[in-house]
C-alpha atoms as a PDB file:
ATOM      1  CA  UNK A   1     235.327 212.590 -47.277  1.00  0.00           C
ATOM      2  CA  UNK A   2     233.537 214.130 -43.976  1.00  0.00           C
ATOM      3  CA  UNK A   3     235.994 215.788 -42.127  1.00  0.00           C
ATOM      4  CA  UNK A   4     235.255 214.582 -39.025  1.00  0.00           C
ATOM      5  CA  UNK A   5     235.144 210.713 -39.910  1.00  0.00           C
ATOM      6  CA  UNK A   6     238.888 211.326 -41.308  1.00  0.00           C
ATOM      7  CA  UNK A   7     239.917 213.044 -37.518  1.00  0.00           C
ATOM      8  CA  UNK A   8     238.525 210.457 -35.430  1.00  0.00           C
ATOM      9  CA  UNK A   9     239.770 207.906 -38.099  1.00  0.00           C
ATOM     10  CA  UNK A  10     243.609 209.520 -37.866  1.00  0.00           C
ATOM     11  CA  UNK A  11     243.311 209.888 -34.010  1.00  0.00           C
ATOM     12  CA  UNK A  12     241.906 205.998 -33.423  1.00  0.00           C
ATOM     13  CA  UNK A  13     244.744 204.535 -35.654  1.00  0.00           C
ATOM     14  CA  UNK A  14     247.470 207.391 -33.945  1.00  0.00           C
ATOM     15  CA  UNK A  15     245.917 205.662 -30.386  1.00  0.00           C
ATOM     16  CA  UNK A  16     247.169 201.910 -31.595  1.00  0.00           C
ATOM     17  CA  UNK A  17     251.040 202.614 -31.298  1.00  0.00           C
ATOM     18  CA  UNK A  18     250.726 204.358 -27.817  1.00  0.00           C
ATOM     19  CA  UNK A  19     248.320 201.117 -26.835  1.00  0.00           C
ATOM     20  CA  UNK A  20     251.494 199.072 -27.811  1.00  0.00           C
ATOM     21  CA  UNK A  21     253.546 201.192 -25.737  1.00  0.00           C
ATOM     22  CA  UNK A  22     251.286 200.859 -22.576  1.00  0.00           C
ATOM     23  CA  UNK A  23     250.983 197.225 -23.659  1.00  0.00           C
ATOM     24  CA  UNK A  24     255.232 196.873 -23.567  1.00  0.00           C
ATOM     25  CA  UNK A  25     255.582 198.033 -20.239  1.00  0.00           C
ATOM     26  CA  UNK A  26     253.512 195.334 -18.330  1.00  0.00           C
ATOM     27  CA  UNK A  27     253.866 192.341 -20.826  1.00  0.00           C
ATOM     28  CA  UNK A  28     255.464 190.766 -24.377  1.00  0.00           C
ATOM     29  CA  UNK A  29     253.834 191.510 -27.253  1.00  0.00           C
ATOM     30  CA  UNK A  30     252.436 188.644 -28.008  1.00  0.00           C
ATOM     31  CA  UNK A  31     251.291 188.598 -24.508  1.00  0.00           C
ATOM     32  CA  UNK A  32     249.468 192.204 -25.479  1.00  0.00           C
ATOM     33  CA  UNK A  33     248.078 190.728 -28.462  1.00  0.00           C
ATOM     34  CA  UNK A  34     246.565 187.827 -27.677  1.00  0.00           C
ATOM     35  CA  UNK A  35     244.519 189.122 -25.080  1.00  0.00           C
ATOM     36  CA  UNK A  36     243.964 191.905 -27.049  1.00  0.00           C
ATOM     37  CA  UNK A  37     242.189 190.254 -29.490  1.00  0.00           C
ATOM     38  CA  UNK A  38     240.749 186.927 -27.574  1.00  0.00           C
ATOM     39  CA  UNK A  39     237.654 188.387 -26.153  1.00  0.00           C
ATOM     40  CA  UNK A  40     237.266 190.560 -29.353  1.00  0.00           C
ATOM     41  CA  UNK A  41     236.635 187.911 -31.052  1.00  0.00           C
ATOM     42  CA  UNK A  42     234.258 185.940 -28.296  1.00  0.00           C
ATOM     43  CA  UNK A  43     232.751 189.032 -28.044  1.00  0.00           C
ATOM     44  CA  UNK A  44     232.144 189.809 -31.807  1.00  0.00           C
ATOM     45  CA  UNK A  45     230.786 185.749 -32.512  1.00  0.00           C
ATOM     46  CA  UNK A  46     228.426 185.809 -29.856  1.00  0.00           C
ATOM     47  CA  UNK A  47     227.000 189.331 -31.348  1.00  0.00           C
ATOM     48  CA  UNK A  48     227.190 187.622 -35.031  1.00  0.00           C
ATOM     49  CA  UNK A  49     224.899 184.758 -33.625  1.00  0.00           C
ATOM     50  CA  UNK A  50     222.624 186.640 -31.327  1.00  0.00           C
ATOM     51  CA  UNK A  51     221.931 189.464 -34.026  1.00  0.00           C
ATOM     52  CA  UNK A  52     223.289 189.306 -37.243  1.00  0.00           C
ATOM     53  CA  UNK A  53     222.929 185.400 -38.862  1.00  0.00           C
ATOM     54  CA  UNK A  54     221.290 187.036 -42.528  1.00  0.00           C
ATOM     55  CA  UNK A  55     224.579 189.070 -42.578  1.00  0.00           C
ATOM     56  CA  UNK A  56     226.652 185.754 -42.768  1.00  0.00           C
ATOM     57  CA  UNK A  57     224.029 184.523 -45.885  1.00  0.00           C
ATOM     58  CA  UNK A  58     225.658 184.319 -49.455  1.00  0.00           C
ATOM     59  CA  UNK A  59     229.528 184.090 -48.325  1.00  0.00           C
ATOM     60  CA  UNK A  60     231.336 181.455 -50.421  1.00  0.00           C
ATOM     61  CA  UNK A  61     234.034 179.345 -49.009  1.00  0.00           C
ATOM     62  CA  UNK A  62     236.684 181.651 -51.376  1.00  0.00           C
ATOM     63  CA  UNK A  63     235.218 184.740 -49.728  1.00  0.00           C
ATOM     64  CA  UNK A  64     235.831 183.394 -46.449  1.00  0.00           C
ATOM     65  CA  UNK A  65     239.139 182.571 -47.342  1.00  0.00           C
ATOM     66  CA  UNK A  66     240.270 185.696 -49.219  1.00  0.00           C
ATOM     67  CA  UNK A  67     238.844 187.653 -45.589  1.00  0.00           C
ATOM     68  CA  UNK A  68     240.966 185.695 -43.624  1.00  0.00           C
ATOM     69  CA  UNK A  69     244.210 186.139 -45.120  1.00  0.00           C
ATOM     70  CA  UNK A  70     243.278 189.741 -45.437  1.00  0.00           C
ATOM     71  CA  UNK A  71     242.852 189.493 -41.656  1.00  0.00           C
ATOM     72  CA  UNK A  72     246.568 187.591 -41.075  1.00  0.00           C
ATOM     73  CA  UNK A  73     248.046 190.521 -43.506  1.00  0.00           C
ATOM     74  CA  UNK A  74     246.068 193.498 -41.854  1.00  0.00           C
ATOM     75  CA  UNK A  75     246.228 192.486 -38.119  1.00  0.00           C
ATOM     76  CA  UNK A  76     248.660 189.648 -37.606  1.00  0.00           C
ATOM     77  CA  UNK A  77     251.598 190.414 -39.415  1.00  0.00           C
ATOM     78  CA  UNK A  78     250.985 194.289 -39.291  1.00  0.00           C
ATOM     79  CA  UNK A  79     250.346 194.540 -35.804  1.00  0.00           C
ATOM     80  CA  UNK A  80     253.064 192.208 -34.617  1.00  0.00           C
ATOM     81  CA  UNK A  81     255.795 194.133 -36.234  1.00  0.00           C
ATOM     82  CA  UNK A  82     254.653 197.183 -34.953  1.00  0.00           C
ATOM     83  CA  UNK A  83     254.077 196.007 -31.496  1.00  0.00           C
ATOM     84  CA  UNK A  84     257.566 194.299 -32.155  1.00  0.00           C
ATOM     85  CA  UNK A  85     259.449 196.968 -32.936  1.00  0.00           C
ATOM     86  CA  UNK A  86     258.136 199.127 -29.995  1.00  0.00           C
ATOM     87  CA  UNK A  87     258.976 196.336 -27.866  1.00  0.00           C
ATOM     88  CA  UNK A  88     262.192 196.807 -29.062  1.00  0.00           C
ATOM     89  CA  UNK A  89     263.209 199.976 -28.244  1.00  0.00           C
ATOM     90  CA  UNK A  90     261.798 201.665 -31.374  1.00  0.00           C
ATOM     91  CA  UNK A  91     259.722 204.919 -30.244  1.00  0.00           C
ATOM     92  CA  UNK A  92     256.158 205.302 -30.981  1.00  0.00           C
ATOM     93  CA  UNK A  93     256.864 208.362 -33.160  1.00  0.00           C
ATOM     94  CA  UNK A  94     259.783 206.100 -35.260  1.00  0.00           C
ATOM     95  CA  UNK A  95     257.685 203.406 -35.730  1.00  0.00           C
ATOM     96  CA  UNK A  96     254.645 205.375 -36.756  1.00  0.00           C
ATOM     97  CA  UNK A  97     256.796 207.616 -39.114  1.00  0.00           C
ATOM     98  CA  UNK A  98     258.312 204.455 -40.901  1.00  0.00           C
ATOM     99  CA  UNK A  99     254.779 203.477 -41.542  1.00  0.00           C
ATOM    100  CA  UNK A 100     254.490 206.300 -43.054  1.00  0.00           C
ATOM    101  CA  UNK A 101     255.882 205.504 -46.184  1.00  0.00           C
ATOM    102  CA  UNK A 102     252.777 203.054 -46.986  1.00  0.00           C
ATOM    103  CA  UNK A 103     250.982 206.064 -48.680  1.00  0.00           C
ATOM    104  CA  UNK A 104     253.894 206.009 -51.670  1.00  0.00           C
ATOM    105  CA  UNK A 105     254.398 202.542 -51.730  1.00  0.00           C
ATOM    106  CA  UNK A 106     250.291 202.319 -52.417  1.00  0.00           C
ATOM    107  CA  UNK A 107     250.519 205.216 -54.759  1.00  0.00           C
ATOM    108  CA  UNK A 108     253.475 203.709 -56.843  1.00  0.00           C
ATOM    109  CA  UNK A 109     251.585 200.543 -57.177  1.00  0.00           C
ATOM    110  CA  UNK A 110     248.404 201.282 -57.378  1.00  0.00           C
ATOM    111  CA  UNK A 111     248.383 202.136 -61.532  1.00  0.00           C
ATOM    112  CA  UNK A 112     249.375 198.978 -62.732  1.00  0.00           C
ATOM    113  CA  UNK A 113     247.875 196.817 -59.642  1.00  0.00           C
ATOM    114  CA  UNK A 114     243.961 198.849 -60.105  1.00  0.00           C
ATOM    115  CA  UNK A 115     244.436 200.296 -63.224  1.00  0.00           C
ATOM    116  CA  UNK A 116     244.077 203.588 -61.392  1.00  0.00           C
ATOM    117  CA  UNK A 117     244.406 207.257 -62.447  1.00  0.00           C
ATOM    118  CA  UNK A 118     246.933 209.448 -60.478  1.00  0.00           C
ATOM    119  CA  UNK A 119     246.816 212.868 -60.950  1.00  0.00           C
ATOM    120  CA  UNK A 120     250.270 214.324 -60.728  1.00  0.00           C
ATOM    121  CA  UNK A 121     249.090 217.159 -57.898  1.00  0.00           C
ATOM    122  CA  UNK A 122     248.306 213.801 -56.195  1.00  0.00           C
ATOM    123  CA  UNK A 123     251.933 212.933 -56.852  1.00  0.00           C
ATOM    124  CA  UNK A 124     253.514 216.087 -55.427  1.00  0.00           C
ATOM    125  CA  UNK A 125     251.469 215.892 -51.983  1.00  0.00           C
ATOM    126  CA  UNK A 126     252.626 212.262 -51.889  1.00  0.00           C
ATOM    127  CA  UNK A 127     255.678 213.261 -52.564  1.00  0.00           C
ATOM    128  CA  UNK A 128     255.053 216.541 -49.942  1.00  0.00           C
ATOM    129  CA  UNK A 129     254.118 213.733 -47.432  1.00  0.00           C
ATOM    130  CA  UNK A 130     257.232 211.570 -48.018  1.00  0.00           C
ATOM    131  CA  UNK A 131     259.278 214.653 -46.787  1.00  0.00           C
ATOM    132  CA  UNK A 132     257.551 215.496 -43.827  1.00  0.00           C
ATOM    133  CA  UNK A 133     257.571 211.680 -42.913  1.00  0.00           C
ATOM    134  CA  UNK A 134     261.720 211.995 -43.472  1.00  0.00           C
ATOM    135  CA  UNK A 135     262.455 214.683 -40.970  1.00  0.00           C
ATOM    136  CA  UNK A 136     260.215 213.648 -38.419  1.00  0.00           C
ATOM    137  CA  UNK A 137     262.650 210.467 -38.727  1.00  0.00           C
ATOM    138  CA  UNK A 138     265.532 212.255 -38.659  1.00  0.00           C
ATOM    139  CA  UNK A 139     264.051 214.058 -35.744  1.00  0.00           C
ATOM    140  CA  UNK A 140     263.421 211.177 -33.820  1.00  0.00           C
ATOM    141  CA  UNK A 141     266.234 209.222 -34.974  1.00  0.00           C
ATOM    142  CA  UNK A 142     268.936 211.195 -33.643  1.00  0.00           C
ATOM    143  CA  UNK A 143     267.247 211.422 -30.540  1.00  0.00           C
ATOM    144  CA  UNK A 144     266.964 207.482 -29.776  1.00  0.00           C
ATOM    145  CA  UNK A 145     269.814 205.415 -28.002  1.00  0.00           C
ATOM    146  CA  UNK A 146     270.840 202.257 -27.369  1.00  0.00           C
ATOM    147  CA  UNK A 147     268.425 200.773 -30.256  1.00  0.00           C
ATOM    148  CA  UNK A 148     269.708 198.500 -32.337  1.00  0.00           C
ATOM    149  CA  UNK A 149     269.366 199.283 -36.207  1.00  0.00           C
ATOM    150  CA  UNK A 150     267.535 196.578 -37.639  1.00  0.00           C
ATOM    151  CA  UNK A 151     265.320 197.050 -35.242  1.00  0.00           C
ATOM    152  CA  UNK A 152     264.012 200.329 -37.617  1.00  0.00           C
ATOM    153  CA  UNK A 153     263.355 197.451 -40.000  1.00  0.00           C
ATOM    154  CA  UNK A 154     261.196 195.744 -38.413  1.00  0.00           C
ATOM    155  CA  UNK A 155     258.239 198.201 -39.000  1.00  0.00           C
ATOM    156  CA  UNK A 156     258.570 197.648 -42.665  1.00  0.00           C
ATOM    157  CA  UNK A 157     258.050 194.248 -42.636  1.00  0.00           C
ATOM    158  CA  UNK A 158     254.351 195.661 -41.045  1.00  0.00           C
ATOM    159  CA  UNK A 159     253.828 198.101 -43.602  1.00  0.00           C
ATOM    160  CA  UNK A 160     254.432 195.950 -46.981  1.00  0.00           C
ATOM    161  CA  UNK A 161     252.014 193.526 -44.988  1.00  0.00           C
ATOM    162  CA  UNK A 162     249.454 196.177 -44.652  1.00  0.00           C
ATOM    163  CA  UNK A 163     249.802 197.405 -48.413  1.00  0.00           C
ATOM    164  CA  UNK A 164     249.432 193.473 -49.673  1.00  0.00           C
ATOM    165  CA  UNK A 165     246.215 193.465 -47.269  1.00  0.00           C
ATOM    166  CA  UNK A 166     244.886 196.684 -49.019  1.00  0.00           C
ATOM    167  CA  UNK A 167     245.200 195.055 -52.438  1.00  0.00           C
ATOM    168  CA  UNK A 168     244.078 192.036 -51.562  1.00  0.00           C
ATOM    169  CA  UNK A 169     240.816 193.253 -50.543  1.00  0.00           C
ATOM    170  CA  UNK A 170     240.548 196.396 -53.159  1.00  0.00           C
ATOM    171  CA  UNK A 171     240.575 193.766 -55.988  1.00  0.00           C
ATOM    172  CA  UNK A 172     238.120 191.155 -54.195  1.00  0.00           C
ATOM    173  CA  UNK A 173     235.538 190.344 -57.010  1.00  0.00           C
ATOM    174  CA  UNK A 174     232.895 190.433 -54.323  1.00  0.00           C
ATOM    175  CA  UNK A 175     231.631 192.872 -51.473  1.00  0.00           C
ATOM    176  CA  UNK A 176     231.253 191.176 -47.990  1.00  0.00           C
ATOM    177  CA  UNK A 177     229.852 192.764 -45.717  1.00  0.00           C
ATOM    178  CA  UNK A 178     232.130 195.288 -42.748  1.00  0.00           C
ATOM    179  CA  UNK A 179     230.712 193.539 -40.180  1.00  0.00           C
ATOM    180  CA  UNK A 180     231.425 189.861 -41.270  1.00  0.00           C
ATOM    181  CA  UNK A 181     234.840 190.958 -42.445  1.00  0.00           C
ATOM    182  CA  UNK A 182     235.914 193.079 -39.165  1.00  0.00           C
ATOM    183  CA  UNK A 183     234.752 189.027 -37.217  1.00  0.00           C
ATOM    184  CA  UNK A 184     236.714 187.218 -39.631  1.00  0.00           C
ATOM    185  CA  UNK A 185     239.838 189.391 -39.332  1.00  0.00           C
ATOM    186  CA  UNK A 186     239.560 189.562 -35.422  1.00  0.00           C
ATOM    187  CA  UNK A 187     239.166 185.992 -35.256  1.00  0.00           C
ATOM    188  CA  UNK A 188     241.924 184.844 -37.670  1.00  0.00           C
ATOM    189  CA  UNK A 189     244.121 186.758 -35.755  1.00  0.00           C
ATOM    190  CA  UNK A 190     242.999 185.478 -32.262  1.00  0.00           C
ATOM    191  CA  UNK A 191     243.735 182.455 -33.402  1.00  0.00           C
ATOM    192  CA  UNK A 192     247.207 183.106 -34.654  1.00  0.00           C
ATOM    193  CA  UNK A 193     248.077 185.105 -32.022  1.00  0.00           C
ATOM    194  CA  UNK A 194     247.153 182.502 -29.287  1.00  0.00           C
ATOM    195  CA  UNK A 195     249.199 179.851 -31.559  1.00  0.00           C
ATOM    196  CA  UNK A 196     252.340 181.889 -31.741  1.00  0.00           C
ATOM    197  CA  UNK A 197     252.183 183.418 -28.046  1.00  0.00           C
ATOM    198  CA  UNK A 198     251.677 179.230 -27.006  1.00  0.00           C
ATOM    199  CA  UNK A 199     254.603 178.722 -28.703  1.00  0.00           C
ATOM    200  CA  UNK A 200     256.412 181.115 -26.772  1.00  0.00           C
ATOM    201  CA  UNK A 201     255.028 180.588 -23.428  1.00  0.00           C
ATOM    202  CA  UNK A 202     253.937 184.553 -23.362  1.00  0.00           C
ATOM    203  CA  UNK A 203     249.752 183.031 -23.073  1.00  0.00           C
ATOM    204  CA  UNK A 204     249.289 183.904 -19.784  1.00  0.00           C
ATOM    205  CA  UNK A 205     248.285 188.022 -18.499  1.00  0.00           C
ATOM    206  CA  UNK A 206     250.095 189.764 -15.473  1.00  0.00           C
ATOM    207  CA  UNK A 207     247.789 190.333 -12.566  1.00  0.00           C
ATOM    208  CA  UNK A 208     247.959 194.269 -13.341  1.00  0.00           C
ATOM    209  CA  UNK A 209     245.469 197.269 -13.773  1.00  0.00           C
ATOM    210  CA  UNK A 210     247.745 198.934 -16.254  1.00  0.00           C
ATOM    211  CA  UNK A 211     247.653 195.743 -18.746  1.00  0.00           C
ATOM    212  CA  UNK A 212     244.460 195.822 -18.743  1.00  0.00           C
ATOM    213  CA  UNK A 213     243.694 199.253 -19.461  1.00  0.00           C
ATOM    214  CA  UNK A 214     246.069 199.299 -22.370  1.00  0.00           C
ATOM    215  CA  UNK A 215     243.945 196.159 -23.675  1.00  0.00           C
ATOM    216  CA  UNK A 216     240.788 198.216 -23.057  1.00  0.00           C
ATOM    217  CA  UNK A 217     242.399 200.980 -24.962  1.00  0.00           C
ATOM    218  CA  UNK A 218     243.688 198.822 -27.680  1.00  0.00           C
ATOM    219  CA  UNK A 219     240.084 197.287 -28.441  1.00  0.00           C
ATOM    220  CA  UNK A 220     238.276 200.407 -28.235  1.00  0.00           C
ATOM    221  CA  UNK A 221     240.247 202.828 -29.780  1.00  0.00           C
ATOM    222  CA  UNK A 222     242.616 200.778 -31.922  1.00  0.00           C
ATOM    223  CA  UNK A 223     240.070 197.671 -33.294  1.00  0.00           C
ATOM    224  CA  UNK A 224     236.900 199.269 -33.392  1.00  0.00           C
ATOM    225  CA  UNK A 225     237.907 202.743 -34.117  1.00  0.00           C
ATOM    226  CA  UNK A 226     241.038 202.773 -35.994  1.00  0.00           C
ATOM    227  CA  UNK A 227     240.713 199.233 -38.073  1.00  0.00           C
ATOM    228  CA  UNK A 228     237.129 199.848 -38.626  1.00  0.00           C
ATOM    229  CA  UNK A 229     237.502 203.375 -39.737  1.00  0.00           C
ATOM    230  CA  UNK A 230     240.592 202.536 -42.049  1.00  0.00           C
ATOM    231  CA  UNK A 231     238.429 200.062 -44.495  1.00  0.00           C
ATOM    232  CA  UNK A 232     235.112 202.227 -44.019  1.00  0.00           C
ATOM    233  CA  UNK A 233     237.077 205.187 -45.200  1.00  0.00           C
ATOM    234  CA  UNK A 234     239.076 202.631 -47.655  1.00  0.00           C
ATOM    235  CA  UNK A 235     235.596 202.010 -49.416  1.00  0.00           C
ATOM    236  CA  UNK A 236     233.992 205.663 -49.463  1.00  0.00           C
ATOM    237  CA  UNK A 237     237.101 207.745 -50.686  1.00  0.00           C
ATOM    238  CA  UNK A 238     239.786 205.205 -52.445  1.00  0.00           C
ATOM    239  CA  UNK A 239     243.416 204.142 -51.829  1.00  0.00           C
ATOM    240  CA  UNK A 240     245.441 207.458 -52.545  1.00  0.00           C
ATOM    241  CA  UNK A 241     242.996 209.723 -50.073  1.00  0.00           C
ATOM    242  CA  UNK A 242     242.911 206.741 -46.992  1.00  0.00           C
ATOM    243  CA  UNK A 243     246.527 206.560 -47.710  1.00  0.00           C
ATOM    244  CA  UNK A 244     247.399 210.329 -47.810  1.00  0.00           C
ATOM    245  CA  UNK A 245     245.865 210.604 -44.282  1.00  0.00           C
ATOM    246  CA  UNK A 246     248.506 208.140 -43.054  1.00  0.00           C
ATOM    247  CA  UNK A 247     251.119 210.826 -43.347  1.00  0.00           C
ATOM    248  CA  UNK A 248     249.522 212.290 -40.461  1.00  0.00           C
ATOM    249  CA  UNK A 249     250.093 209.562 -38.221  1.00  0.00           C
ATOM    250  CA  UNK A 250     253.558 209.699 -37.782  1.00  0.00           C
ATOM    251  CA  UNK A 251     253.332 213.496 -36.098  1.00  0.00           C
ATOM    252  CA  UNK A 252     249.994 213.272 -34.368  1.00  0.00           C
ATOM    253  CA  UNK A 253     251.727 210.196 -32.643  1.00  0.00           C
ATOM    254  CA  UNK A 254     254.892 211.995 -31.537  1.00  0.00           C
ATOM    255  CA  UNK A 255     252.341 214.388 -30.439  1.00  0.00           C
ATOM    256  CA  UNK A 256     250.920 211.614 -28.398  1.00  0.00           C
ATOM    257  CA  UNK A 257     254.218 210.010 -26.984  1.00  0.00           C
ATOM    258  CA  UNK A 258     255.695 213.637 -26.062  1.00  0.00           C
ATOM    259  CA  UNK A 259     252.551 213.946 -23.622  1.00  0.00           C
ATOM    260  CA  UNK A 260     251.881 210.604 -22.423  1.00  0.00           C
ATOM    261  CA  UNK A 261     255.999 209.690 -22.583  1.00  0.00           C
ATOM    262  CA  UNK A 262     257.617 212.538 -22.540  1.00  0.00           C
ATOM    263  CA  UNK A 263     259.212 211.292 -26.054  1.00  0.00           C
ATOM    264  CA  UNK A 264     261.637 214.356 -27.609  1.00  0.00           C
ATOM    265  CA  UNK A 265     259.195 216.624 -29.993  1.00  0.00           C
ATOM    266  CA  UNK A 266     261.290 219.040 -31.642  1.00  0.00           C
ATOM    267  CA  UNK A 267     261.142 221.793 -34.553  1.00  0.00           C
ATOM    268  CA  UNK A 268     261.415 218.660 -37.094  1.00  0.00           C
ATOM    269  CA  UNK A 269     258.556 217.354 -35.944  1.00  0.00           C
ATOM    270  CA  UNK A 270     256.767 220.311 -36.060  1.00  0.00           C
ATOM    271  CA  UNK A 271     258.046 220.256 -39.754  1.00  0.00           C
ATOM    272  CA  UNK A 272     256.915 217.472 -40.314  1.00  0.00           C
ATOM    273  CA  UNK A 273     253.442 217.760 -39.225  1.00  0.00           C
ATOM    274  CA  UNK A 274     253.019 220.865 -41.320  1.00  0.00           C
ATOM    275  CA  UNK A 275     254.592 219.340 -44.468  1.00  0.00           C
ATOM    276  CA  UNK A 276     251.880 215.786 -43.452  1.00  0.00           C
ATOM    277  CA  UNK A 277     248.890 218.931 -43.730  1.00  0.00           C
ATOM    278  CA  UNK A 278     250.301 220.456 -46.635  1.00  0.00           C
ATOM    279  CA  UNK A 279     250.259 216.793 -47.933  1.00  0.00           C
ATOM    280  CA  UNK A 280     246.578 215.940 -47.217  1.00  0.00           C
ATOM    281  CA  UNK A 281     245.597 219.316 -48.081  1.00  0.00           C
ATOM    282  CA  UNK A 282     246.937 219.070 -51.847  1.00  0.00           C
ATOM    283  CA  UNK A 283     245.397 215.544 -51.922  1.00  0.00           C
ATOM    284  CA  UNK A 284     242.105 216.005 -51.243  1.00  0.00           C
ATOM    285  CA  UNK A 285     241.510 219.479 -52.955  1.00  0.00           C
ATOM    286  CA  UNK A 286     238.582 219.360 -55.304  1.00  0.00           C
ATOM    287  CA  UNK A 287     239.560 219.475 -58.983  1.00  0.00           C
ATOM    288  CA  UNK A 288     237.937 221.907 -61.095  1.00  0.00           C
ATOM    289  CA  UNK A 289     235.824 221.006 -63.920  1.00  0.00           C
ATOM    290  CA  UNK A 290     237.316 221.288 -67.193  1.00  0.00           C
ATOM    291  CA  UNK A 291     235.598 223.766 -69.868  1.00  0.00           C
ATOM    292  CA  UNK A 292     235.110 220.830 -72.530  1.00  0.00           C
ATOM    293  CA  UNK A 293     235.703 217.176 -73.379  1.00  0.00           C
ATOM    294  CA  UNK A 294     238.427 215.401 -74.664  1.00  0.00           C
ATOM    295  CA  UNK A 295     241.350 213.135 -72.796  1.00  0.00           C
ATOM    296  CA  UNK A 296     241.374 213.707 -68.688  1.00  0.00           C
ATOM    297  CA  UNK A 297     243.761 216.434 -67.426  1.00  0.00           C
ATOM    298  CA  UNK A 298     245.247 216.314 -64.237  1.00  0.00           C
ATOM    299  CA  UNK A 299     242.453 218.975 -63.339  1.00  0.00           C
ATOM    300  CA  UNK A 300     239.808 217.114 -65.364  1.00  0.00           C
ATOM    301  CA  UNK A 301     240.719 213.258 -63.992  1.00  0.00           C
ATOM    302  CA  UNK A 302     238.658 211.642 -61.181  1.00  0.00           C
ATOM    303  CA  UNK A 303     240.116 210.714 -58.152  1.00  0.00           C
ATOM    304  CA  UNK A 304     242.361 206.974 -57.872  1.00  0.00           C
ATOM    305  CA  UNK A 305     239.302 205.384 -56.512  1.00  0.00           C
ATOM    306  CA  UNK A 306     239.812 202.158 -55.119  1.00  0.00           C
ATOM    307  CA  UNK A 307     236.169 201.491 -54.719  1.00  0.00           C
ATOM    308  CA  UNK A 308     235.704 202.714 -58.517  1.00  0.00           C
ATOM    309  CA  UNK A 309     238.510 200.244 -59.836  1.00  0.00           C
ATOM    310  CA  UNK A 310     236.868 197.206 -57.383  1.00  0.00           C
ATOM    311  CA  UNK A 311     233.498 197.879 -59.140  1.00  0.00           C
ATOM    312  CA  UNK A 312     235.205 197.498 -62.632  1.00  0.00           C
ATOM    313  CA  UNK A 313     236.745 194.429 -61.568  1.00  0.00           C
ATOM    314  CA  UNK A 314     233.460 193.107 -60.287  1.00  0.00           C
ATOM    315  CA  UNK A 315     231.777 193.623 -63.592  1.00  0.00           C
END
């Protein structure tokens, strides 16, 4: 994978849990997210009918439908958790190192969900990953106060819902195209969101500069670059390498909430962004070739690749 498509694709996603935390101070979430994702998805149908109608050609009614609950799983019920959670008292870093654990979860299921190969050095950065994500908890844990402790459940919730999402769409029998599928997703959950912040009476936006630079933020960074990149990167390198980079979020995010927050950053979390690298690095290290042919090694096995498994499903 390029290098610098995986940095600006950790970085974007990083940005959406300090959006949520600019988002909390001026507003509920539901507030945040509904006008987060309102003129998103204006914005995004009036581009779809201006310039792209031959994109929209070919996709079935069950194609439609299989993108939109990919879009409740992915944005709705991820998002709200998170956004949830931080709302709650939960720190950026917390929430961002309890989704963490999505990498192993994706990992663990991946063989008998894909039918995909995972080659044990894959295992031990997981594994490497899962540590680093552990301290940085235990880090950030001790540090928190007055936060009540299901409230470090709530981010799971979020996390399962992203893995289901991830599935969902890795064993689609048909391709649709990014574009149509980012619209879909954006407007699924625009519509959700507006339904459940009605509900609430949270539909209407304070009259503040600050909420609506963390919605700028959100759809800029967070939408466009984070979402996007995550199933662009999804399709060219697989589950197990999109996922491994997820370890990384957790510290690059405490990173983010000690200088915009001043959040506690601390010798674990330094840990734990080293053992995250270390992680990634063992991942994505090319296998050498092996000197004849015969049953797949560890060093002779291609990569888990979810786009690889997708294609055999589609034949």
């Amino acid at each position: 994978m390029n290098a610098l498509l995986a940095v600006m694709f950790v970085l974007c996603w990083s940005s959406g849990f300090i959006g949520a935390k600019l988002g909390a101070g001026d507003a509920a979430p539901l507030t945040v997210l509904t006008w987060r994702f309102l003129p998103l998805a204006v914005a995004l149908a009036l581009a779809a009918a201006l310039f792209g109608r031959a994109r929209w050609r070919g996709l079935g009614s069950r194609a439609l439908g299989r993108q939109v609950t990919v879009g409740a799983l992915s944005q709705t019920g991820y998002l709200l958790t998170v956004y949830q959670a931080i709302g709650l008292g939960v720190s950026t870093g917390t929430t961002a190192l309890i989704d963490g654990t999505q990498p192993l979860v994706v990992a663990v299921l991946a063989g008998p969900l894909l039918g995909q190969y995972v080659a044990p050095r894959q295992w031990w950065g997981l594994l490497l990953g899962l540590a680093g994500v552990v301290i940085v908890t235990a880090g950030d844990a001790t540090a928190a106060s007055g936060v009540s402790w299901w409230a470090y459940l709530v981010p799971f919730a979020g996390m399962l819902s992203l893995v289901a999402a991830t599935f969902l769409e890795s064993r689609s029998p048909t391709d649709t195209d990014p574009v149509v599928s980012m619209i879909v997703h954006c407007a699924t959950s625009a519509v959700l969101f507006i339904a459940l912040a009605a509900c609430a009476g949270q539909v209407s936006p304070p009259p503040t500069a600050s909420f609506w630079w963390s919605v700028a933020w959100l759809i800029a960074l967070s939408t466009f670059g984070g979402y996007g990149l995550y199933w662009l990167v999804l399709r060219r390198s697989g589950v197990t390498r999109v996922n491994a980079l997820m370890f990384l979020m957790a510290p690059v995010t405490a990173i983010w909430g000690t200088v915009m927050f001043g959040e506690p950053f601390g010798i674990l979390t330094a840990l734990g962004l080293l053992l995250g690298l270390g992680a990634v690095a063992l991942v994505f290290r090319p296998q050498p070739r092996g000197r004849g042919a015969g049953t797949p090694t560890d060093e002779q096995s291609p990569e888990p690749d979810v786009v690889r498994g997708s294609a055999r499903l589609r034949r």
